[in-house]
C-alpha atoms as a PDB file:
ATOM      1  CA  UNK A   1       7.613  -5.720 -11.364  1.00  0.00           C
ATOM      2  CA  UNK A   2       5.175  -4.461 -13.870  1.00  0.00           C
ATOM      3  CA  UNK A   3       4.809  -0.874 -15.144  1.00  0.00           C
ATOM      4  CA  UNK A   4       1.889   0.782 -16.304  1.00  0.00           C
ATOM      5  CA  UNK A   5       1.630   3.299 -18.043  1.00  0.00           C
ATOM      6  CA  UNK A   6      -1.000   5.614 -19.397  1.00  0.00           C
ATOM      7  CA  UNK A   7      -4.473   5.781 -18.079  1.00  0.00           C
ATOM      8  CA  UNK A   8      -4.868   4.700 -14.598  1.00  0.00           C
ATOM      9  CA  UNK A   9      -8.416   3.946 -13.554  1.00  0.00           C
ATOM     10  CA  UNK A  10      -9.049   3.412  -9.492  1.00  0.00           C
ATOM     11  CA  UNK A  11     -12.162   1.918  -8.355  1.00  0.00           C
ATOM     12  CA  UNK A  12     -13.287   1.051  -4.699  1.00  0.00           C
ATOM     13  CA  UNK A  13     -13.218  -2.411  -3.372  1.00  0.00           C
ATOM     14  CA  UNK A  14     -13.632  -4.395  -0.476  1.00  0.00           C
ATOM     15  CA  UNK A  15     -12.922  -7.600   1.609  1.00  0.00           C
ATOM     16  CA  UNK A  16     -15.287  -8.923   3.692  1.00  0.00           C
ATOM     17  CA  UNK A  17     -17.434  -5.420   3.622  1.00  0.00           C
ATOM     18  CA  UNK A  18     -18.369  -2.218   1.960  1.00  0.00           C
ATOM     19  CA  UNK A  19     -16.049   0.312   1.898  1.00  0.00           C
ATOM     20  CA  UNK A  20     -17.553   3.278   2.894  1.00  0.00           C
ATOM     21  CA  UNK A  21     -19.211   4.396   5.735  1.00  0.00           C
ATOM     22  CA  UNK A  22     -17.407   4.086   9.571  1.00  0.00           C
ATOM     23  CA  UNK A  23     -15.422   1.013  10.781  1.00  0.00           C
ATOM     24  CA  UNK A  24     -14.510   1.149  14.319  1.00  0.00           C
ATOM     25  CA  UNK A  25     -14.334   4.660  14.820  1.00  0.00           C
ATOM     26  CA  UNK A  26     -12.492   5.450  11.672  1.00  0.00           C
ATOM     27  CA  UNK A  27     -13.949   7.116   8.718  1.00  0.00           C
ATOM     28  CA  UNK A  28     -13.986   4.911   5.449  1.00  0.00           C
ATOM     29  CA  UNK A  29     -14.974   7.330   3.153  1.00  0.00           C
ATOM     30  CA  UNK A  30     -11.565   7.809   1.628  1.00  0.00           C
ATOM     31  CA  UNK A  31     -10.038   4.293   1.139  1.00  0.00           C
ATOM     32  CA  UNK A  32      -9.601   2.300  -1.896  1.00  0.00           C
ATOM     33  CA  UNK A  33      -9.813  -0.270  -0.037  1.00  0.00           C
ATOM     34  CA  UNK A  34     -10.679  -1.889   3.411  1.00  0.00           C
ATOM     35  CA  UNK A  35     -10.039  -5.353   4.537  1.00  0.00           C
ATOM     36  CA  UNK A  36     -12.352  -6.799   7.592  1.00  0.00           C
ATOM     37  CA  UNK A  37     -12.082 -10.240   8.680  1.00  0.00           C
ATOM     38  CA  UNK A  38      -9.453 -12.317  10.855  1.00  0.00           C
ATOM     39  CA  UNK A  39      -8.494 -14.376   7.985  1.00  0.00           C
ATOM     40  CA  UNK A  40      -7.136 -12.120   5.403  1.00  0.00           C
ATOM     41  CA  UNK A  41      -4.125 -10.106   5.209  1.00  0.00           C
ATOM     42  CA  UNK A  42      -2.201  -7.127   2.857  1.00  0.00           C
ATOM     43  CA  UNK A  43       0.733  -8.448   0.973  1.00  0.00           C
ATOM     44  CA  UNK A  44       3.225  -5.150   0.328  1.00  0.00           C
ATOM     45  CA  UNK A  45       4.834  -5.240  -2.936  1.00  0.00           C
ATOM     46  CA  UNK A  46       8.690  -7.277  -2.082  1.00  0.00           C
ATOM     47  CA  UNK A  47      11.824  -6.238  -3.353  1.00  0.00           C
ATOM     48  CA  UNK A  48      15.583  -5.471  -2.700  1.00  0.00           C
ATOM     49  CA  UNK A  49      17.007  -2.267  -1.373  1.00  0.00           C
ATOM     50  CA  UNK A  50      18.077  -1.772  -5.147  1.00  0.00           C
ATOM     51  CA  UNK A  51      15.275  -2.619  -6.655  1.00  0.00           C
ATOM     52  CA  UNK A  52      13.356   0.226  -4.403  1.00  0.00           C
ATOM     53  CA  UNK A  53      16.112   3.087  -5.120  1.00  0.00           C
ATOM     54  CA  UNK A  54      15.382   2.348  -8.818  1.00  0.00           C
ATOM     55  CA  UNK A  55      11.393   3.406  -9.016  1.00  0.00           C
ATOM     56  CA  UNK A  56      10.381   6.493  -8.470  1.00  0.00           C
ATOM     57  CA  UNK A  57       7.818   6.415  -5.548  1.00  0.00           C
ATOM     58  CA  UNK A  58       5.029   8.604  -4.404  1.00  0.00           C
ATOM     59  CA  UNK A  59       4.681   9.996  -1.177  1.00  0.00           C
ATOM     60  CA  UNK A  60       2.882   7.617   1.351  1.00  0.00           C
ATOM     61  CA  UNK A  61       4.448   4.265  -1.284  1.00  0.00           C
ATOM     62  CA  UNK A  62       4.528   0.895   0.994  1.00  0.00           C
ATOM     63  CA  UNK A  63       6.525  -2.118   0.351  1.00  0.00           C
ATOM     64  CA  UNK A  64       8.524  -4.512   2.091  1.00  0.00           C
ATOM     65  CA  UNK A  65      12.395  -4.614   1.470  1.00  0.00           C
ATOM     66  CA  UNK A  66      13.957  -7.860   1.322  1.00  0.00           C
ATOM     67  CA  UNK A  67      17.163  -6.647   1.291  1.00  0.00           C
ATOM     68  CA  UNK A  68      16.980  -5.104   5.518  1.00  0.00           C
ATOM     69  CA  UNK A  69      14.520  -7.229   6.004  1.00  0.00           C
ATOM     70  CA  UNK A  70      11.639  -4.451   7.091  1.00  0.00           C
ATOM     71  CA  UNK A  71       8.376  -2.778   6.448  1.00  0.00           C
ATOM     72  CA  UNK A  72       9.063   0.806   5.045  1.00  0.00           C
ATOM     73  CA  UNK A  73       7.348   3.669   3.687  1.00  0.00           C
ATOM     74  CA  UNK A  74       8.199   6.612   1.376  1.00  0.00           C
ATOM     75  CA  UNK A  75       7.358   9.978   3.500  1.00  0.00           C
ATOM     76  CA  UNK A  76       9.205  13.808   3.083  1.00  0.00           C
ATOM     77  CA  UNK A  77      11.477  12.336   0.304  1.00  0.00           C
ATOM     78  CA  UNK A  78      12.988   9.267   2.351  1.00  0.00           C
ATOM     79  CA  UNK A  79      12.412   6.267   2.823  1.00  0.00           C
ATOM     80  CA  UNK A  80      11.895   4.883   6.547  1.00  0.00           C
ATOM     81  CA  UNK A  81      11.400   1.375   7.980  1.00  0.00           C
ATOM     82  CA  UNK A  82       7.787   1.454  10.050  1.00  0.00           C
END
C-alpha cells in the first residue's frame, strides 16, 4: 500500500464519458469520477482486516477486506460491510 504524503492534487476523470452534467437521473456535478459502459468495473483497494485497522480512514473510505471476505465502508467512526 502506498502513502502519500504532502500535496494532494484531484482532478476529474472519466470512463467512457464526461463527467459532469446528469447521468440517468443523477447529478454528476460532484464526482471525481464516473464510469459508463458494460465493460468496465471499480476495483476497491484489497486488504486484511489488519491491514484496514492500521490506516487511518476518512469518512465515506471503500475497500474490500480479504480477511471477512466483504465490501465495507468507513461511516460514523465504524466500519460496516455494504
Amino acid at each position: 500500500m502506498a502513502v502519500i504524503r504532502g500535496p494532494v492534487f484531484v482532478t476529474r476523470f472519466a470512463v467512457g464519458g464526461a463527467p459532469s452534467g446528469v447521468s440517468n437521473g443523477l447529478e454528476l456535478s460532484s464526482t471525481i469520477a464516473t464510469a459508463n459502459g458494460t465493460s468496465i468495473a471499480v476495483i476497491l483497494p484489497q486488504m486484511t482486516t489488519a491491514q484496514r485497522d492500521a490506516m487511518t480512514p476518512l469518512e465515506g473510505s471503500l475497500i474490500y477486506n480479504t480477511t471477512t471476505p466483504n465490501c465495507q465502508r468507513y461511516k460514523a467512526g465504524a466500519w460496516a460491510n455494504f
